[in-house]
N, C-alpha and C. Protein backbone atom coordinates (compact mmCIF):
# COMPACT_ATOMS: atom_id res chain seq x y z
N UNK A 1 -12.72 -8.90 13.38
CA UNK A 1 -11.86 -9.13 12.24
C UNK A 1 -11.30 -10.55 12.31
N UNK A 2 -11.24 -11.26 11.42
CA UNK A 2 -10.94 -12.72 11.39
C UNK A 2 -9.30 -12.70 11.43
N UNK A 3 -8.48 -13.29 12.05
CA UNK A 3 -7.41 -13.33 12.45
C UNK A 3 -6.41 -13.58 11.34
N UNK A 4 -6.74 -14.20 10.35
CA UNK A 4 -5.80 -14.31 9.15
C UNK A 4 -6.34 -12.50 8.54
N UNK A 5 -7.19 -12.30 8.02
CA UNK A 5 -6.71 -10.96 7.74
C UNK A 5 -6.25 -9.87 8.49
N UNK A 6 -6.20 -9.98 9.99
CA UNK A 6 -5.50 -9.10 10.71
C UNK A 6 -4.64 -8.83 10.91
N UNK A 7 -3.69 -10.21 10.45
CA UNK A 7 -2.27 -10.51 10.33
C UNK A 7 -1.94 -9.96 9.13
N UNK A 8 -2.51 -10.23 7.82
CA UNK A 8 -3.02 -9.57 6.64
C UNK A 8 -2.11 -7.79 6.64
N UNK A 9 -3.38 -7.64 7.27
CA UNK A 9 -3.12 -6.20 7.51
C UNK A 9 -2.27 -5.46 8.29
N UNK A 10 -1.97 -6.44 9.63
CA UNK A 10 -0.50 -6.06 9.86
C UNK A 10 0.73 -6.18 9.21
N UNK A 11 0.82 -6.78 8.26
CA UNK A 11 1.74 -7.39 7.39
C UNK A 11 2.18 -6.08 6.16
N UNK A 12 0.74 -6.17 5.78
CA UNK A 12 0.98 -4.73 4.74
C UNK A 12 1.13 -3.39 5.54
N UNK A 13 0.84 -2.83 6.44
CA UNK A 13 1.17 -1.58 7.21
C UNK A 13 2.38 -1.85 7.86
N UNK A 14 3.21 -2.68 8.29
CA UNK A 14 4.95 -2.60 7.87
C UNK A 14 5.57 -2.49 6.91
N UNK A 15 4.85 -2.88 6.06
CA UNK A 15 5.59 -3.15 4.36
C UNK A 15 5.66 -1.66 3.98
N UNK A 16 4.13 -1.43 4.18
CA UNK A 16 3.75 0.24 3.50
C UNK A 16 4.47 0.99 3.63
N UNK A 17 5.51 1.83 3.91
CA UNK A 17 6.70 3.00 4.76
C UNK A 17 7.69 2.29 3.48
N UNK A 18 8.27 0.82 3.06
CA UNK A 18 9.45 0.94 2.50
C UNK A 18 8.65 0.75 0.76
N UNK A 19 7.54 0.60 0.98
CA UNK A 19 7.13 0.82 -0.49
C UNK A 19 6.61 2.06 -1.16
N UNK A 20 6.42 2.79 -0.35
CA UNK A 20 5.81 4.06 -0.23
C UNK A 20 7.37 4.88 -0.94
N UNK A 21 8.35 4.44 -0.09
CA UNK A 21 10.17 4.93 -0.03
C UNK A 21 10.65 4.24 -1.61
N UNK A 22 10.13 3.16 -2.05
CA UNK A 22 10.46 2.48 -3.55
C UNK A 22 9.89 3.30 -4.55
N UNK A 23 8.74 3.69 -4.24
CA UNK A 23 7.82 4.46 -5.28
C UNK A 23 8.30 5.83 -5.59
N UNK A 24 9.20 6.38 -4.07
CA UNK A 24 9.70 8.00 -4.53
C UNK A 24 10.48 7.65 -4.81
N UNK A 25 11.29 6.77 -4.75
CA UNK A 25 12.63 6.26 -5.55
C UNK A 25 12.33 6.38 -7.21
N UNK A 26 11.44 5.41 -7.54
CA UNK A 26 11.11 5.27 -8.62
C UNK A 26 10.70 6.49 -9.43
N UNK A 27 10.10 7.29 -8.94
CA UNK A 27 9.34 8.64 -9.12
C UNK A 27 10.62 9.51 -9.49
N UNK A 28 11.94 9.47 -8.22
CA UNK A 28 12.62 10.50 -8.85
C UNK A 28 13.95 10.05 -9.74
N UNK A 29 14.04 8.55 -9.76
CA UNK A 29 14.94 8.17 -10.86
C UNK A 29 13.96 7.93 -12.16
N UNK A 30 12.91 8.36 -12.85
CA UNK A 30 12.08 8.38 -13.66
C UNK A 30 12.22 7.18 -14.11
N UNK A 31 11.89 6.34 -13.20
CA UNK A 31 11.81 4.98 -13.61
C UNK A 31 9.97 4.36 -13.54
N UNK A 32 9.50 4.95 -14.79
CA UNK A 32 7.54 4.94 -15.07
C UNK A 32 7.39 3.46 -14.79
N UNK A 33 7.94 2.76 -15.26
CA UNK A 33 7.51 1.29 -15.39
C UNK A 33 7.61 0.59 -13.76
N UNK A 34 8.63 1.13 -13.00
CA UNK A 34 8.69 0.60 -11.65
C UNK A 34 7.60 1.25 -10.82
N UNK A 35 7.49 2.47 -11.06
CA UNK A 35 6.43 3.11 -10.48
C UNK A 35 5.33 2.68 -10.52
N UNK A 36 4.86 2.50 -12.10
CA UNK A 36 3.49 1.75 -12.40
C UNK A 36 3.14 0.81 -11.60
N UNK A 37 4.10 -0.44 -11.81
CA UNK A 37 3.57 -1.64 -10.79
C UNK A 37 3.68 -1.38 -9.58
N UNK A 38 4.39 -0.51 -8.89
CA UNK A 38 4.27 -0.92 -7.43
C UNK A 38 2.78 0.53 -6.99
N UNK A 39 2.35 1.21 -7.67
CA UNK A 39 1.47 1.46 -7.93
C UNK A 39 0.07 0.64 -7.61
N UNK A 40 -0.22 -0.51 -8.86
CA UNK A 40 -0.61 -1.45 -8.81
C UNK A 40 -0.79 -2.28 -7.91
N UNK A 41 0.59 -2.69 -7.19
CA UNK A 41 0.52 -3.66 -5.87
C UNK A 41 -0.29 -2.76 -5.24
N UNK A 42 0.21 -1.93 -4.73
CA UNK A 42 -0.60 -1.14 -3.40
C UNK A 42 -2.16 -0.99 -3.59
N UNK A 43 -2.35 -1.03 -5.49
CA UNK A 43 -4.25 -0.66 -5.30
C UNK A 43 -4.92 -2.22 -5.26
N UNK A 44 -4.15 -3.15 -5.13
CA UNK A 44 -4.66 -4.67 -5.06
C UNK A 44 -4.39 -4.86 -3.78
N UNK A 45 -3.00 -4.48 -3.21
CA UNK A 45 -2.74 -5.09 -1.50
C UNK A 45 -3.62 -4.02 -0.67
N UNK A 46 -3.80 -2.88 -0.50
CA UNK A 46 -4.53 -2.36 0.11
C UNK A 46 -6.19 -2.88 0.04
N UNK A 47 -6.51 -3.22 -1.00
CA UNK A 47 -8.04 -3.71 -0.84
C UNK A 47 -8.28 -4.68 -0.20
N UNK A 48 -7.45 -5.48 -0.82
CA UNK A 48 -7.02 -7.02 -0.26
C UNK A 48 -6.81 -7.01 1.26
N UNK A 49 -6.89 -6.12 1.98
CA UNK A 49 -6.66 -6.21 3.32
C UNK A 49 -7.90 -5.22 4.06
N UNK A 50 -8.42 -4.61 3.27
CA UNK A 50 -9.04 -3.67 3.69
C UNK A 50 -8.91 -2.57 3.48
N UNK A 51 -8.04 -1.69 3.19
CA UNK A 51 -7.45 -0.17 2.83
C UNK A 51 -8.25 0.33 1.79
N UNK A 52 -9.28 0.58 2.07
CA UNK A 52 -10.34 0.93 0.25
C UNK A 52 -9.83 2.18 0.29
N UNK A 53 -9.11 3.25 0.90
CA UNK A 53 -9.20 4.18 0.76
C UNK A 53 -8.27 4.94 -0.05
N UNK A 54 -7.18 3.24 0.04
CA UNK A 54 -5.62 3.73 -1.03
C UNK A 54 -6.03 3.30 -2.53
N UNK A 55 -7.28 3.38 -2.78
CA UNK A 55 -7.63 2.61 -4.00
C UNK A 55 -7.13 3.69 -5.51
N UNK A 56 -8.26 4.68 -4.68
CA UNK A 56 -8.52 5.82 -5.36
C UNK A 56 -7.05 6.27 -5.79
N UNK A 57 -6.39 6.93 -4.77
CA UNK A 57 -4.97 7.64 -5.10
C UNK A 57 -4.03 6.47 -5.70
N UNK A 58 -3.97 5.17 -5.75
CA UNK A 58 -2.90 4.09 -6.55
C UNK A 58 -3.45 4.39 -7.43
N UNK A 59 -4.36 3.89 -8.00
CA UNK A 59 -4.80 3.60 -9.41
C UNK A 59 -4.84 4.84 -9.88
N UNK A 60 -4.75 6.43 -9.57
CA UNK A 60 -4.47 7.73 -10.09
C UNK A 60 -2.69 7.61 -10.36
N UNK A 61 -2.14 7.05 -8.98
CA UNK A 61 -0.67 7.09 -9.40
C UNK A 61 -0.21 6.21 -10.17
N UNK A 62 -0.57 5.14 -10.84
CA UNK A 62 -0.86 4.07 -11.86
C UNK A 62 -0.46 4.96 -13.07
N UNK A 63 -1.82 5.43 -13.24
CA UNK A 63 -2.09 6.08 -14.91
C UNK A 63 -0.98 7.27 -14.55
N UNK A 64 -0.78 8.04 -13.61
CA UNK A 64 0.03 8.91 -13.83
C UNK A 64 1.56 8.07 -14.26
N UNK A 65 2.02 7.58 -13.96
CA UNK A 65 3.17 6.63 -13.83
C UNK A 65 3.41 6.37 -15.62
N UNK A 66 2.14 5.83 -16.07
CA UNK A 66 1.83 5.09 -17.62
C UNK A 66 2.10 6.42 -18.57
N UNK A 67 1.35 7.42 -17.55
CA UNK A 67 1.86 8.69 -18.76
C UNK A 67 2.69 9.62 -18.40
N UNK A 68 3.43 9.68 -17.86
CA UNK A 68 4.58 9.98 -17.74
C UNK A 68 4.70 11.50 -17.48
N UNK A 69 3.59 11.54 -16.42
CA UNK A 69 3.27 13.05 -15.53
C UNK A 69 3.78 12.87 -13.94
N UNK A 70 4.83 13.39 -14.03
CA UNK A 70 5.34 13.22 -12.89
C UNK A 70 4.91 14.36 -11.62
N UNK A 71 4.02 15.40 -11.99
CA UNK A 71 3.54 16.21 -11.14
C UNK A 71 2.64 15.95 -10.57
N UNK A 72 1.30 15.08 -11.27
CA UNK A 72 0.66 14.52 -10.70
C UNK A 72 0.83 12.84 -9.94
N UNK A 73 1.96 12.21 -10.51
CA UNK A 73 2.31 11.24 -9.55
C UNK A 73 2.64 11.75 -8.33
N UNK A 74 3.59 12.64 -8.24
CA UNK A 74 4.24 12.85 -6.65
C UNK A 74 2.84 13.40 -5.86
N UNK A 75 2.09 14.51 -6.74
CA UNK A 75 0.49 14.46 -6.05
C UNK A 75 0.13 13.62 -5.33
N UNK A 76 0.08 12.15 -6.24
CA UNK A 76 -0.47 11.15 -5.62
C UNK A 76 0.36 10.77 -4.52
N UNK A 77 1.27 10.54 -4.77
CA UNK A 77 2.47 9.55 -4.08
C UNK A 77 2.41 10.47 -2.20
N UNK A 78 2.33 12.11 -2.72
CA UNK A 78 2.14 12.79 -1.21
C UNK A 78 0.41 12.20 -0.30
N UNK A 79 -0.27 12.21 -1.41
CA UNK A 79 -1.76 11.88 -0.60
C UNK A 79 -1.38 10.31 -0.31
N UNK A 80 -0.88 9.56 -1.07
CA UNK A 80 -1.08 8.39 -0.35
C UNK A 80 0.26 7.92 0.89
N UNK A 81 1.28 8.90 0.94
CA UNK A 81 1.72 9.25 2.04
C UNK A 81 1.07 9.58 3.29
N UNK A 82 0.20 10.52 3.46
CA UNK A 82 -0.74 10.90 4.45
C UNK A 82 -1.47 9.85 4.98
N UNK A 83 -2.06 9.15 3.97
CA UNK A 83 -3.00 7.99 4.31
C UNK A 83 -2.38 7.32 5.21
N UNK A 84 -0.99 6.77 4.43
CA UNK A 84 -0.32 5.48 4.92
C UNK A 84 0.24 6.13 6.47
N UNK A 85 0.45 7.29 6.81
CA UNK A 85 0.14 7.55 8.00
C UNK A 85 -0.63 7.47 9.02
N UNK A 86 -1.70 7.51 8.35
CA UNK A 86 -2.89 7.33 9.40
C UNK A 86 -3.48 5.82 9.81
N UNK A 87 -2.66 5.04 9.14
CA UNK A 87 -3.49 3.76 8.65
C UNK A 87 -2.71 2.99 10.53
N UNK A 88 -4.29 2.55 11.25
CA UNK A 88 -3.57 1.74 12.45
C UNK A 88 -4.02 0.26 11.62
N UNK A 89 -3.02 -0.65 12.25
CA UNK A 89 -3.80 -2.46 12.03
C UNK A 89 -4.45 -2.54 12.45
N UNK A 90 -5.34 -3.38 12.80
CA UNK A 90 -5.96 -3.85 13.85
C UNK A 90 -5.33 -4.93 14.59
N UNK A 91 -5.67 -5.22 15.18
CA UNK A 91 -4.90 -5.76 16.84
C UNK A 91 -4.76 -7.45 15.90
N UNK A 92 -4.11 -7.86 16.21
CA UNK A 92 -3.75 -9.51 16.03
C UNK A 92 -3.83 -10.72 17.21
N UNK A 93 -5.21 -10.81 16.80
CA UNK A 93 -5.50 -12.27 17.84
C UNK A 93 -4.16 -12.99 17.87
N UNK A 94 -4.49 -13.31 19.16
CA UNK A 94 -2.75 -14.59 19.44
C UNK A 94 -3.55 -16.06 18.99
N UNK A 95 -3.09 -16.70 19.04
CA UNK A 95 -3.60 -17.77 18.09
C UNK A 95 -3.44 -18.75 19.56
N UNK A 96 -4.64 -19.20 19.50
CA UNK A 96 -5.02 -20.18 20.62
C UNK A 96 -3.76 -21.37 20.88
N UNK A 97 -3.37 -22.17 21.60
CA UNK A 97 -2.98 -23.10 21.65
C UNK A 97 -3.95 -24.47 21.18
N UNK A 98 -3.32 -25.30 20.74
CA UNK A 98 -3.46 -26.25 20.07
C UNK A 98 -4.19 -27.26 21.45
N UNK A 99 -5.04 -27.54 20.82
CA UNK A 99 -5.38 -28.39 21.95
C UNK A 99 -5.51 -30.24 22.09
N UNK A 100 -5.00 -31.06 23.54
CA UNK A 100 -4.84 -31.91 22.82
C UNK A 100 -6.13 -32.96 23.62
N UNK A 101 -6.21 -34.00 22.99
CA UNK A 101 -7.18 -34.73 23.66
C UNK A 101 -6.89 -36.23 23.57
């Protein structure tokens, strides 16, 4: 794994837990429009790092969000809970020292 996206991806699997916590926020103050986008982020930042697997369930909790089915958002919002559980980084190269000559 190339070291800028490992960092990448460590970056978003800290993030993931308080956005995951924004989205049930959003979900249970029926706030569709906050939901939607952070929805969104997660089906762009998860790819963007590698996570193909949060693709599927964002972009379901997306449209659920847009139409204003909140049974099937929290659906989603629980499966992509699980995921974001399981999800390890991968390890983060230490970054060489600079070398001088």
């Amino acid at each position: 794994t190339h070291p800028r996206r490992a960092r990448g991806a460590a970056d978003f699997c800290t993030k993931l837990p308080g956005k995951l916590d924004e989205m049930q926020a959003a979900l249970d103050e029926g706030r569709r429009d906050a939901l939607g986008t952070l929805a969104h982020w997660l089906k762009g930042a998860g790819g963007s790092v590698g996570y193909d697997a949060l693709f599927d369930p964002s972009r379901d909790l997306e449209a659920a969000a847009k139409a204003g089915d909140g049974v099937l958002a929290a659906q989603c919002l629980d499966r992509l809970r699980g995921l974001g559980a399981r999800l390890e980084p991968p390890p983060v190269p230490e970054r060489a020292p600079a070398r001088t000559t």
